[in-house]
N, C-alpha and C. Protein backbone atom coordinates (compact mmCIF):
# COMPACT_ATOMS: atom_id res chain seq x y z
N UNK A 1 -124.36 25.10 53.46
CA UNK A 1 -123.72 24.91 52.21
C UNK A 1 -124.08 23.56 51.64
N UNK A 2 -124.17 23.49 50.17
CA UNK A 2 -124.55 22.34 49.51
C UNK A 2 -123.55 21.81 49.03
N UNK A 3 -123.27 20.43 49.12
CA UNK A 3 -122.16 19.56 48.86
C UNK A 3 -122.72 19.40 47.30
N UNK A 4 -122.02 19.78 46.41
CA UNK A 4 -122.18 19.33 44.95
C UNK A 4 -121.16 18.45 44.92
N UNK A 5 -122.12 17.34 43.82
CA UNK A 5 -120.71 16.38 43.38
C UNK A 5 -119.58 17.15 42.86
N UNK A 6 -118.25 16.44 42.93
CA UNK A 6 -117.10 17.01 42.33
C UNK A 6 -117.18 16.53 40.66
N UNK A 7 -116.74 16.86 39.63
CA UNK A 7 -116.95 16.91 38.38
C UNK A 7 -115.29 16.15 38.07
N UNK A 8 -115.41 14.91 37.79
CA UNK A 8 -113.69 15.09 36.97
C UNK A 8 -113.42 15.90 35.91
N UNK A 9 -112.30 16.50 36.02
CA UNK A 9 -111.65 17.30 35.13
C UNK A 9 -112.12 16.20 33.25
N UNK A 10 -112.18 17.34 32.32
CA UNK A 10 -112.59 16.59 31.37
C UNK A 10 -111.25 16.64 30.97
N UNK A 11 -111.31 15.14 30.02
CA UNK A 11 -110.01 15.12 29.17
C UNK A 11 -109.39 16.03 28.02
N UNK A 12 -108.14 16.04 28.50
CA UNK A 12 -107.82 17.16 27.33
C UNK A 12 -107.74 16.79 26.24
N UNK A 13 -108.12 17.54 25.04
CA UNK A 13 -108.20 17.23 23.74
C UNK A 13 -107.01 16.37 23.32
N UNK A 14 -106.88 15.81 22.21
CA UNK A 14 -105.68 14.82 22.02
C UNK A 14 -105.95 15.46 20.35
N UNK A 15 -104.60 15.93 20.35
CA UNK A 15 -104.22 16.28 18.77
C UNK A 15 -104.00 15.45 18.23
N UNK A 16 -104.84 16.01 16.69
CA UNK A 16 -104.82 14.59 15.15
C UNK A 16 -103.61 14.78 14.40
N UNK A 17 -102.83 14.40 14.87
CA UNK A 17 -101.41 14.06 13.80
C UNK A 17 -101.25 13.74 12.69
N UNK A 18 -100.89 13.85 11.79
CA UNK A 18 -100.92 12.87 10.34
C UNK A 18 -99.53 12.73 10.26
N UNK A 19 -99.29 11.60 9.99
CA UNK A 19 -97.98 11.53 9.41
C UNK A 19 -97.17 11.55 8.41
N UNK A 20 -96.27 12.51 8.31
CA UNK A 20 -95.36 12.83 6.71
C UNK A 20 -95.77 12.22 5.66
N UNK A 21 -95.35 10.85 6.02
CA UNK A 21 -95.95 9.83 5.06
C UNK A 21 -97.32 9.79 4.37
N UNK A 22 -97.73 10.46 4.85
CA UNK A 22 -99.80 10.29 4.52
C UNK A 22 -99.81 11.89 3.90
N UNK A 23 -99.07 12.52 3.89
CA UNK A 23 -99.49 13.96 3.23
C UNK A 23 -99.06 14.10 1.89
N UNK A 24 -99.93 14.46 1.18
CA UNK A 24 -100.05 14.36 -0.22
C UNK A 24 -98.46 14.86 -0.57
N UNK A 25 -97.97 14.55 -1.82
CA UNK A 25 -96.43 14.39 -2.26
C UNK A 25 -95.74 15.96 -2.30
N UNK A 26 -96.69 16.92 -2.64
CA UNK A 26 -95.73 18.19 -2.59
C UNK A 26 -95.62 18.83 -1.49
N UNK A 27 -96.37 18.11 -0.20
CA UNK A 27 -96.73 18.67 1.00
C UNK A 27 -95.54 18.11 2.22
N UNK A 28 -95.08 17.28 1.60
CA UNK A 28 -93.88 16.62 2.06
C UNK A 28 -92.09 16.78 2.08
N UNK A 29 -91.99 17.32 3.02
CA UNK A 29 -90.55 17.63 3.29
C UNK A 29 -89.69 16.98 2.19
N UNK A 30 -89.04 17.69 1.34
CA UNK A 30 -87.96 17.43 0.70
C UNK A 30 -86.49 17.22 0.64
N UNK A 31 -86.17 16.16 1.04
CA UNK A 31 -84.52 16.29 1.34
C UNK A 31 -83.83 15.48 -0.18
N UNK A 32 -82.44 15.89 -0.27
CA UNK A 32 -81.54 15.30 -1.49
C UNK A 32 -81.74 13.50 -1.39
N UNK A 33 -81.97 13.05 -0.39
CA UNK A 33 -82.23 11.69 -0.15
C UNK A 33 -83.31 11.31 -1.32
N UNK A 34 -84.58 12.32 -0.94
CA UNK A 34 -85.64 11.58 -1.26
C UNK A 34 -85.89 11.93 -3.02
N UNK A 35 -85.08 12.59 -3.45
CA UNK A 35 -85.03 13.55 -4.77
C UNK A 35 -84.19 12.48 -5.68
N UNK A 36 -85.32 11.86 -6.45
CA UNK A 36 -85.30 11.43 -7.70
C UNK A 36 -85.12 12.16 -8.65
N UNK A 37 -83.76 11.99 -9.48
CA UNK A 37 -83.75 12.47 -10.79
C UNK A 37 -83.12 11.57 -11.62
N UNK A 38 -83.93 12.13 -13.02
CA UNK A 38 -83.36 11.07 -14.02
C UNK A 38 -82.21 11.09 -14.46
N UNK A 39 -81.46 10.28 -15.30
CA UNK A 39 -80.12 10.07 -15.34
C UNK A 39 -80.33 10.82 -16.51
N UNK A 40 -79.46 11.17 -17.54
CA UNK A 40 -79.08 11.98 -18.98
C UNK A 40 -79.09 13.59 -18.46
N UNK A 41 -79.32 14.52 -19.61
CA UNK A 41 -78.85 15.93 -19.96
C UNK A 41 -79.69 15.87 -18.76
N UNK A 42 -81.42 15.79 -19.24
CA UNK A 42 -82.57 16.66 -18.24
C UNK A 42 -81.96 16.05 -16.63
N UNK A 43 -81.95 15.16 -16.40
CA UNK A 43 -81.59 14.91 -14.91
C UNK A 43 -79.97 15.72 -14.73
N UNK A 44 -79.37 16.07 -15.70
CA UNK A 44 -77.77 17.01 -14.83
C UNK A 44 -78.36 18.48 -14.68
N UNK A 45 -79.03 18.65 -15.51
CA UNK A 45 -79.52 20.12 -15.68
C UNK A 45 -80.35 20.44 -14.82
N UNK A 46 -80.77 19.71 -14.63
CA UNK A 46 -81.85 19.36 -12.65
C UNK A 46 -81.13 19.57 -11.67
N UNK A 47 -79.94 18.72 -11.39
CA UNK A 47 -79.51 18.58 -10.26
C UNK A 47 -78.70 19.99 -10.33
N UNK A 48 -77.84 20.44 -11.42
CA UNK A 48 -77.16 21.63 -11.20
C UNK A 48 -78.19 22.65 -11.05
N UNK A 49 -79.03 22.63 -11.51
CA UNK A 49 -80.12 24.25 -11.15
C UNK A 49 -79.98 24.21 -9.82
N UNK A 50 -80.85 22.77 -9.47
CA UNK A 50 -80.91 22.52 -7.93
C UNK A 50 -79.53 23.53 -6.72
N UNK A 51 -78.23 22.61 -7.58
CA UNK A 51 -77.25 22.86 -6.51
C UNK A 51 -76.50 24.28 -6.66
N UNK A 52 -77.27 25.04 -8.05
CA UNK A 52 -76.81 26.55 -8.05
C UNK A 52 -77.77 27.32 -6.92
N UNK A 53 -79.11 27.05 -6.89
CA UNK A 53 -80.19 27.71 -6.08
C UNK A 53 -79.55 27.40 -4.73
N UNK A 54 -79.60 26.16 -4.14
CA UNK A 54 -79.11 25.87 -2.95
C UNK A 54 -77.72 26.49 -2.41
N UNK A 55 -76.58 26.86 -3.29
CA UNK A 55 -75.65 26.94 -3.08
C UNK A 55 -75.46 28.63 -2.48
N UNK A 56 -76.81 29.63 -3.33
CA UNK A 56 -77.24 30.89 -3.39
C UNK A 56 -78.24 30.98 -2.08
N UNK A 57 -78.34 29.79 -1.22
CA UNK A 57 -79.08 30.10 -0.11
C UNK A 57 -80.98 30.69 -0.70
N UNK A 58 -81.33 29.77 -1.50
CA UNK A 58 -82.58 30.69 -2.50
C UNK A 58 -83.37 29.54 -1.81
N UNK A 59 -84.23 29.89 -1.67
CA UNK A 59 -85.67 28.43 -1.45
C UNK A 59 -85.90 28.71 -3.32
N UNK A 60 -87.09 27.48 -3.37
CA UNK A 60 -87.41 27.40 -5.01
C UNK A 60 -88.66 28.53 -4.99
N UNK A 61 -89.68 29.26 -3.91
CA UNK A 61 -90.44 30.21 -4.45
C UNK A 61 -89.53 31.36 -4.23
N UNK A 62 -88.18 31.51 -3.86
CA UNK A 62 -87.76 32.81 -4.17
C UNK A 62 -87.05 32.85 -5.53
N UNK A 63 -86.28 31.72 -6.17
CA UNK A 63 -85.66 31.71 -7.65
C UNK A 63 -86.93 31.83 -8.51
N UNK A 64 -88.32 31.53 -8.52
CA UNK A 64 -89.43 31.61 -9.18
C UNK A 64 -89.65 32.95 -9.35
N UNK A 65 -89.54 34.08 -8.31
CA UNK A 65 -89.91 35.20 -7.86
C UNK A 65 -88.89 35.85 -8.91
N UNK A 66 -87.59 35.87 -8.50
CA UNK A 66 -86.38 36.12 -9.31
C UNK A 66 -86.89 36.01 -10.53
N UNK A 67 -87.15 34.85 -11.15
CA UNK A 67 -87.13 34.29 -12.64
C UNK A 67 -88.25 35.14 -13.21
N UNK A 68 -89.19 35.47 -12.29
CA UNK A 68 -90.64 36.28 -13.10
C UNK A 68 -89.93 37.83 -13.18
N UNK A 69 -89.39 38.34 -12.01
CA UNK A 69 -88.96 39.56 -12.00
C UNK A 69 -88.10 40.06 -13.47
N UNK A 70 -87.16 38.78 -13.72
CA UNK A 70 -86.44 39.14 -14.83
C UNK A 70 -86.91 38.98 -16.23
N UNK A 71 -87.97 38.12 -16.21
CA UNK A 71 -88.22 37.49 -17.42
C UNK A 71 -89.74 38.22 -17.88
N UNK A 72 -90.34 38.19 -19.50
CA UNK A 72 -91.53 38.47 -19.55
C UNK A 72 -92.56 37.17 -19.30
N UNK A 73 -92.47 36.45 -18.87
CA UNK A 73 -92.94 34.97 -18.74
C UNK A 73 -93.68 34.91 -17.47
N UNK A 74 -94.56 35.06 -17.01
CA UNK A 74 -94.95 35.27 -15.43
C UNK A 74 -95.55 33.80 -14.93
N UNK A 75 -95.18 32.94 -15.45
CA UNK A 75 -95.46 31.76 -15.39
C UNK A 75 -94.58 30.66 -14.05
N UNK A 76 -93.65 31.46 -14.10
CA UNK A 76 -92.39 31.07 -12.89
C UNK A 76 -93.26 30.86 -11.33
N UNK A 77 -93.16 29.58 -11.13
CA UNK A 77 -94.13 29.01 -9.71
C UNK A 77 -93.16 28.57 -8.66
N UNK A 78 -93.33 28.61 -7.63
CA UNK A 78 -92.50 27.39 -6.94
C UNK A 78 -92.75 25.94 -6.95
N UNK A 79 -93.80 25.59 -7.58
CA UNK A 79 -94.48 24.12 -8.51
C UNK A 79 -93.09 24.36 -9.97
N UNK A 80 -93.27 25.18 -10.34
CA UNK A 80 -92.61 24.94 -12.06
C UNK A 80 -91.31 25.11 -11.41
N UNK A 81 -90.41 25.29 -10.46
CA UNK A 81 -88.88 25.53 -10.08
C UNK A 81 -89.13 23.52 -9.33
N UNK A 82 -89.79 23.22 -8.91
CA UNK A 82 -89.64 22.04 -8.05
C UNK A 82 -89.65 20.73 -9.38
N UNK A 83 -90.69 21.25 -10.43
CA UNK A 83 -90.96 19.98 -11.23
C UNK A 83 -89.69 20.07 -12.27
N UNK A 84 -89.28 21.29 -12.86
CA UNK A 84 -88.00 21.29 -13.02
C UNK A 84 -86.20 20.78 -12.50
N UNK A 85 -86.32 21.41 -11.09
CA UNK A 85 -85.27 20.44 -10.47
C UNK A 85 -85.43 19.10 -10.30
N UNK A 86 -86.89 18.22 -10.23
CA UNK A 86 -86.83 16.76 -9.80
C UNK A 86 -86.83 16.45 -11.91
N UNK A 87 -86.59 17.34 -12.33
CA UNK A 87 -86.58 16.36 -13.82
C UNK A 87 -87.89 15.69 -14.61
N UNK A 88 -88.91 17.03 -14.17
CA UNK A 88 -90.19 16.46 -14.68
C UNK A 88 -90.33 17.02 -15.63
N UNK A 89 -90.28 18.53 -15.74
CA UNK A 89 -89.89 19.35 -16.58
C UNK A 89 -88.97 20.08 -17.51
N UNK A 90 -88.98 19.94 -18.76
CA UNK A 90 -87.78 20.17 -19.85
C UNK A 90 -88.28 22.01 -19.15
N UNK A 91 -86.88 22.53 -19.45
CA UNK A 91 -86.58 24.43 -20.13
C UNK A 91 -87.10 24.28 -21.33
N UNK A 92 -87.80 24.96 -21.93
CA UNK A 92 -87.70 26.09 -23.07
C UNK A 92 -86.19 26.50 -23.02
N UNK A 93 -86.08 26.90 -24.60
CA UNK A 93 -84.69 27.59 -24.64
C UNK A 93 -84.78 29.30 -24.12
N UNK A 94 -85.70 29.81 -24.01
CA UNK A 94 -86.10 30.79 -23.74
C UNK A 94 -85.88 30.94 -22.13
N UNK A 95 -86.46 30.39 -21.70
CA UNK A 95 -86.07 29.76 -19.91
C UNK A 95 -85.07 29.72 -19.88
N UNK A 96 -84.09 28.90 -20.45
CA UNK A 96 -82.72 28.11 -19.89
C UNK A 96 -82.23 29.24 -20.59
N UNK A 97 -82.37 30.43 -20.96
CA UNK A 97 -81.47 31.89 -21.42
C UNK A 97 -82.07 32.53 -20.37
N UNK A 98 -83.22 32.67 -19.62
CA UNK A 98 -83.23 33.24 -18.27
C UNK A 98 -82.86 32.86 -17.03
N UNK A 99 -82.83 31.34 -16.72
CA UNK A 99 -82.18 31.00 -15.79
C UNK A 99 -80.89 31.60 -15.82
N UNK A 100 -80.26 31.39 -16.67
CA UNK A 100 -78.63 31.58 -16.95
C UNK A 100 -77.94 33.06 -16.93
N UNK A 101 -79.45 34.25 -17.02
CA UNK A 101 -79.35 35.42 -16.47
C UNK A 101 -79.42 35.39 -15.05
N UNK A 102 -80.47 34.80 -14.76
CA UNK A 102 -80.74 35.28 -13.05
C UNK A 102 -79.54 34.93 -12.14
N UNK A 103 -78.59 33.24 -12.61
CA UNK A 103 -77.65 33.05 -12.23
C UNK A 103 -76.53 33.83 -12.51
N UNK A 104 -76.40 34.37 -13.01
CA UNK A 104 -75.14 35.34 -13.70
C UNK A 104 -74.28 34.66 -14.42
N UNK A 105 -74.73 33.58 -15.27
CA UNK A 105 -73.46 32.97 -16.09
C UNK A 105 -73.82 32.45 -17.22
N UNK A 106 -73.15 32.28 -18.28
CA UNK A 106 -73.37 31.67 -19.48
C UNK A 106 -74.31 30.94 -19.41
N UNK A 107 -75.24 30.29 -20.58
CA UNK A 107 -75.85 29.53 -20.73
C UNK A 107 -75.37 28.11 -20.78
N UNK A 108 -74.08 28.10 -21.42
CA UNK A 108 -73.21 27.29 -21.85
C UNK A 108 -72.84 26.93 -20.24
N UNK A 109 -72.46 27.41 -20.17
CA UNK A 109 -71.99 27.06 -18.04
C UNK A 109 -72.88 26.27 -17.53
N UNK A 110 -74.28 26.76 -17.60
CA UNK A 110 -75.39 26.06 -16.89
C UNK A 110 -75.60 24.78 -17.53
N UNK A 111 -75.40 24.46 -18.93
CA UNK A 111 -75.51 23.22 -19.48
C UNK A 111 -74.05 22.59 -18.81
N UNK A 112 -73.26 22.95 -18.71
CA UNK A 112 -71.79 22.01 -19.30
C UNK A 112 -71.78 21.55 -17.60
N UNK A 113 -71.63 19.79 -17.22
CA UNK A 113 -71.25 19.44 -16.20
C UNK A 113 -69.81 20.05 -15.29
N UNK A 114 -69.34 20.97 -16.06
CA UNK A 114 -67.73 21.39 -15.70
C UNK A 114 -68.37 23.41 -15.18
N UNK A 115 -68.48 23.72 -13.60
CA UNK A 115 -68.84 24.83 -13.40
C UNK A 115 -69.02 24.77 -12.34
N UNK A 116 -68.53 24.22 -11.45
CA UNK A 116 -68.40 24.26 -10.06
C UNK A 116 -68.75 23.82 -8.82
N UNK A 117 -68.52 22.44 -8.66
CA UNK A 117 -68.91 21.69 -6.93
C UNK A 117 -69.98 20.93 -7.82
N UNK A 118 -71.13 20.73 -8.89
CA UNK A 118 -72.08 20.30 -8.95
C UNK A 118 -71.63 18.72 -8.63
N UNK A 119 -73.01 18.04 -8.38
CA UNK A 119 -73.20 16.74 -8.42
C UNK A 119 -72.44 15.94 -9.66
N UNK A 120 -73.00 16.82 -10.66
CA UNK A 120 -72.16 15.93 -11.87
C UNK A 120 -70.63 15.99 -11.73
N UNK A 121 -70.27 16.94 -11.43
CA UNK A 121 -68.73 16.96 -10.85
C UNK A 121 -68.30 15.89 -10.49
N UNK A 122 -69.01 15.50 -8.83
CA UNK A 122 -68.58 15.14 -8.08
C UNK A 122 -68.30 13.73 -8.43
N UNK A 123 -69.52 13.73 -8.95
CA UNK A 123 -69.57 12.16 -9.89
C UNK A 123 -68.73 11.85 -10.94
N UNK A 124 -68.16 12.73 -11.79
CA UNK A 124 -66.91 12.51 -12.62
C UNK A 124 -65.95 12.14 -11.90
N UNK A 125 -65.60 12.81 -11.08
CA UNK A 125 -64.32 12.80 -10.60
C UNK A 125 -64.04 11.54 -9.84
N UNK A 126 -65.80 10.75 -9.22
CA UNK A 126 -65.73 9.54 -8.49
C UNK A 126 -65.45 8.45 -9.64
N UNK A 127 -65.82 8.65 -10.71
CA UNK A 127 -66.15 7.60 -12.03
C UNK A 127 -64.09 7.45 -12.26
N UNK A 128 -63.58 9.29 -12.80
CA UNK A 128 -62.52 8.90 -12.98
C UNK A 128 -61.45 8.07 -11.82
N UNK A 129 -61.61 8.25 -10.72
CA UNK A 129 -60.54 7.34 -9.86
C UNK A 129 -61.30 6.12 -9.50
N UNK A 130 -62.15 5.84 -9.77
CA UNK A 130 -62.45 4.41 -10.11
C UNK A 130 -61.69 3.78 -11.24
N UNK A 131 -62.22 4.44 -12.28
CA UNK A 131 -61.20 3.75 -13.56
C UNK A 131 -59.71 3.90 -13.01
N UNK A 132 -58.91 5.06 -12.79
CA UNK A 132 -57.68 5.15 -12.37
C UNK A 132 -57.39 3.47 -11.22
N UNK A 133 -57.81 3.83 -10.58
CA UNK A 133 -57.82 2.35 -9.43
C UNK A 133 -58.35 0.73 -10.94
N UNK A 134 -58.97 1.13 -11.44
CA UNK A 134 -58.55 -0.55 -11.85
C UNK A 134 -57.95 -0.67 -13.52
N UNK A 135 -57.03 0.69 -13.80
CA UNK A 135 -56.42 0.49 -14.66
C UNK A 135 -54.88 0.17 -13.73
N UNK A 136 -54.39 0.78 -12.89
CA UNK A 136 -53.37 0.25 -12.00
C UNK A 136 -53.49 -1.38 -11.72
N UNK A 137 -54.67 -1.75 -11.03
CA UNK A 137 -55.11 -3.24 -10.88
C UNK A 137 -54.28 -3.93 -12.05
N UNK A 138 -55.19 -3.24 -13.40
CA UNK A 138 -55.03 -4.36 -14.48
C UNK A 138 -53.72 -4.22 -15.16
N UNK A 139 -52.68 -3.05 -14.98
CA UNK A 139 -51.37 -2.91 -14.85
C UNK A 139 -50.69 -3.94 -14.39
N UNK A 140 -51.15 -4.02 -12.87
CA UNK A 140 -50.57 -5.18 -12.48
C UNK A 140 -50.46 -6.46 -13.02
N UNK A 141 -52.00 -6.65 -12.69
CA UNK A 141 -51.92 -7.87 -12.99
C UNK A 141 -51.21 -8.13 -14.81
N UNK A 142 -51.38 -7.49 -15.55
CA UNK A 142 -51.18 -7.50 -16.81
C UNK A 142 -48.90 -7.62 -16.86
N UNK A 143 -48.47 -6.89 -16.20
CA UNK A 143 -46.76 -7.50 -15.47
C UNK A 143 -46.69 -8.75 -15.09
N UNK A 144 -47.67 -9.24 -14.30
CA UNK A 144 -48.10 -10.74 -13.66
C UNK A 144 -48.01 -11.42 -15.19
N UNK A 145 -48.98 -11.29 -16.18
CA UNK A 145 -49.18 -12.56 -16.87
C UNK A 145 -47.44 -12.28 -18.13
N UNK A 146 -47.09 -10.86 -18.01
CA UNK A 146 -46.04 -10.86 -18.91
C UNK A 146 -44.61 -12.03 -18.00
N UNK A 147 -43.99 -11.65 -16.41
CA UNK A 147 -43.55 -12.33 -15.90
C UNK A 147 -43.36 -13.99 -16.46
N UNK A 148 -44.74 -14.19 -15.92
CA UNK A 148 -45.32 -15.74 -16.06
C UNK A 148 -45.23 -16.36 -17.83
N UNK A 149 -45.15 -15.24 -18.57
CA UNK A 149 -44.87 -15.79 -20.44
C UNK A 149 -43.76 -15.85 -20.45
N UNK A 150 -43.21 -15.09 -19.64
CA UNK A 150 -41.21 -15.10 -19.69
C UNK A 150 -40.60 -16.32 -19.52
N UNK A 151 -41.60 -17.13 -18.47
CA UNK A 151 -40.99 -18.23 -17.93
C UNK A 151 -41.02 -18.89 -18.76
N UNK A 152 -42.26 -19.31 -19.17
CA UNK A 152 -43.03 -20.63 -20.01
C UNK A 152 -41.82 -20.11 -21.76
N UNK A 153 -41.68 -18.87 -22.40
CA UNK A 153 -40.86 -19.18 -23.33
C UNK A 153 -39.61 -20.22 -22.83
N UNK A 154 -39.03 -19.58 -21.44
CA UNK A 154 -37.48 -19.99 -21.50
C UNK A 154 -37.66 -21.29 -21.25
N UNK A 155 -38.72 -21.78 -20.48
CA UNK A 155 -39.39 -23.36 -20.11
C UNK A 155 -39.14 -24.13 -21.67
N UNK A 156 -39.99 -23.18 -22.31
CA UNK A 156 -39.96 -24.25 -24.06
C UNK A 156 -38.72 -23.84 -24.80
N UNK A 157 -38.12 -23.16 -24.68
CA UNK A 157 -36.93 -23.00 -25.19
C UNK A 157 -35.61 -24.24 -24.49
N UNK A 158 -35.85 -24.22 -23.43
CA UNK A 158 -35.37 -25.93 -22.88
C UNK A 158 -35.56 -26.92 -23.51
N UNK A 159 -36.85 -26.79 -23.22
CA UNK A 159 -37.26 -28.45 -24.13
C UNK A 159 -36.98 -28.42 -25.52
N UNK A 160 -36.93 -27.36 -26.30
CA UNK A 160 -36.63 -27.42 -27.42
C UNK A 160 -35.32 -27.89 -27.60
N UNK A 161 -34.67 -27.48 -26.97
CA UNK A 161 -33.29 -27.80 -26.73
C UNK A 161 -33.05 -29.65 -26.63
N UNK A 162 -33.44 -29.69 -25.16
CA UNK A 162 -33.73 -31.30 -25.35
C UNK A 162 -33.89 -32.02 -26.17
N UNK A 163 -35.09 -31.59 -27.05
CA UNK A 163 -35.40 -32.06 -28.19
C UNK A 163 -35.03 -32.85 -29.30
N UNK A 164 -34.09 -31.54 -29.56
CA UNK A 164 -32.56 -30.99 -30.43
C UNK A 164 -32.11 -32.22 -29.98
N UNK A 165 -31.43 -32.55 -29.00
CA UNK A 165 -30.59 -33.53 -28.18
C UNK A 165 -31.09 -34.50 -28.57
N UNK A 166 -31.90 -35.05 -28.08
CA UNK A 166 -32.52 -36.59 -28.43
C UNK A 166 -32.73 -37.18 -30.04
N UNK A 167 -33.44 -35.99 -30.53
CA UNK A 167 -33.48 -36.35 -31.98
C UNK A 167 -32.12 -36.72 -32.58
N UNK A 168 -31.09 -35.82 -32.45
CA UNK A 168 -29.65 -35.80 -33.19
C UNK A 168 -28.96 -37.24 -32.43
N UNK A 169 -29.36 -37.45 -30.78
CA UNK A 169 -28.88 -38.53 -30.83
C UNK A 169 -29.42 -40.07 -31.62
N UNK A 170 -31.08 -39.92 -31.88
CA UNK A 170 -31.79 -41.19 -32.34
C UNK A 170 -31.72 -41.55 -33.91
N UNK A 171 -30.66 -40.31 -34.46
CA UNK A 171 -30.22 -40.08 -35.63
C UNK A 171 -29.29 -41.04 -36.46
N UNK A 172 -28.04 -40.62 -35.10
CA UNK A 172 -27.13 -41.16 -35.67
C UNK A 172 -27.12 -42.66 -34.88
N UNK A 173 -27.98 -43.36 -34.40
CA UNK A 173 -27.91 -44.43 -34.24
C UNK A 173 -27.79 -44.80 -32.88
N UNK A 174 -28.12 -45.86 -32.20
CA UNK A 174 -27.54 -46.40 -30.85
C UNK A 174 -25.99 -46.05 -30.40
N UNK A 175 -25.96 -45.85 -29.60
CA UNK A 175 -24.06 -45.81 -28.74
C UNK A 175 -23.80 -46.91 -28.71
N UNK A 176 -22.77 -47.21 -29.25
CA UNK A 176 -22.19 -48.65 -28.27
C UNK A 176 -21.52 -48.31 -27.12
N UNK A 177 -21.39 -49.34 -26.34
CA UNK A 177 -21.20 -48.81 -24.76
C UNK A 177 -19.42 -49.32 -25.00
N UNK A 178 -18.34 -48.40 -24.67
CA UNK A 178 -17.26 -48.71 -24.67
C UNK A 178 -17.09 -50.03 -23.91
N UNK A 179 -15.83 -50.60 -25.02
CA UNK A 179 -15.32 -51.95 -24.72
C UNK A 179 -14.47 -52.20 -23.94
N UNK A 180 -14.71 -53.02 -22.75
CA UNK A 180 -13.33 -52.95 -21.60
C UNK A 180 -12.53 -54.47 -21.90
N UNK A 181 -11.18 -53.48 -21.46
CA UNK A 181 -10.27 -54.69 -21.91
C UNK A 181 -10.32 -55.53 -20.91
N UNK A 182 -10.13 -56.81 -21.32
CA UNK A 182 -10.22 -57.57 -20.19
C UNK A 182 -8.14 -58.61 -20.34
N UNK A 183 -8.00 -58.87 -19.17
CA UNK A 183 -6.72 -59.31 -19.60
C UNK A 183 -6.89 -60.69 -18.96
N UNK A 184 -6.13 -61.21 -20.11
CA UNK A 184 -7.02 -63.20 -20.09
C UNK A 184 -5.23 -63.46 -19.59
């Protein structure tokens, strides 16, 4: 028998990773964290589409799917549902009367921040007990500065008094200091 050299085992391949970070922007996991939207109408009308789809358990290529099924518009992408919810994209009024079918509700509903759990909600309701909390504050303090005027009148209403006193006495002239009898 022939002794052949032994061969080391070759190395095992080593997988090329890329990281999240390095993959082009639509290729990248989307969470509410990373979801920029703009503030006004187009950014509420974003976030509520958003939180009606999500709330319906829908990914954005199945509301696209939906939206073509119902609509004559075959234009409905899971690109045009994504650039829409991040607020890149305005509705057509034509759209925002099909969205508002596929959802089952008014059009008027889908615009108006008042329709259920949305973000804009949530955010009213944080805005109003903020104000509530520092109109109480300024309640207070606003008793505080009435208190503290209460004083300072009755304070000058003293001195006025005093006043009164001194003047009426520097009026009628010096006192003479009563005369004691003396017995001689």
């Amino acid at each position: 028998m022939v002794d052949l050299p032994r061969r080391s085992p070759s190395p095992t391949p080593q997988r090329r990773t890329t990281p999240v970070t390095a993959l082009p922007r639509r290729s990248r996991p989307l969470n509410s964290a990373e979801l920029q939207v703009p503030d006004g109408p187009l950014g509420d009308l974003a976030r509520r589409l958003r939180h009606l789809r999500l709330e319906r358990g829908w990914s954005q290529a199945e509301l696209a799917s939906r939206l073509r099924r119902h609509g004559t518009d075959q234009n409905w992408h899971q690109t045009t549902v994504a650039k829409t919810e991040a607020g890149e994209r305005e509705l057509r009024y034509s759209e925002l009367l099909l969205v508002a079918e596929v959802f089952e509700m008014p059009p008027d509903q889908l615009l108006s921040a008042s329709g259920g759990g949305s973000t804009v909600d949530e955010e009213g309701r944080a805005a109003r007990r903020r104000l509530e909390y520092d109109e109480r504050a300024l309640t207070h303090r606003l008793q505080a500065v009435e208190r503290d005027l209460e004083d300072l009148v009755a304070q000058r209403d003293e001195l006025r008094t005093r006043l009164a006193e001194v003047s009426t006495a520097l009026a009628t002239g010096p006192a003479e200091p009563p005369r004691s009898k003396r017995k001689t």
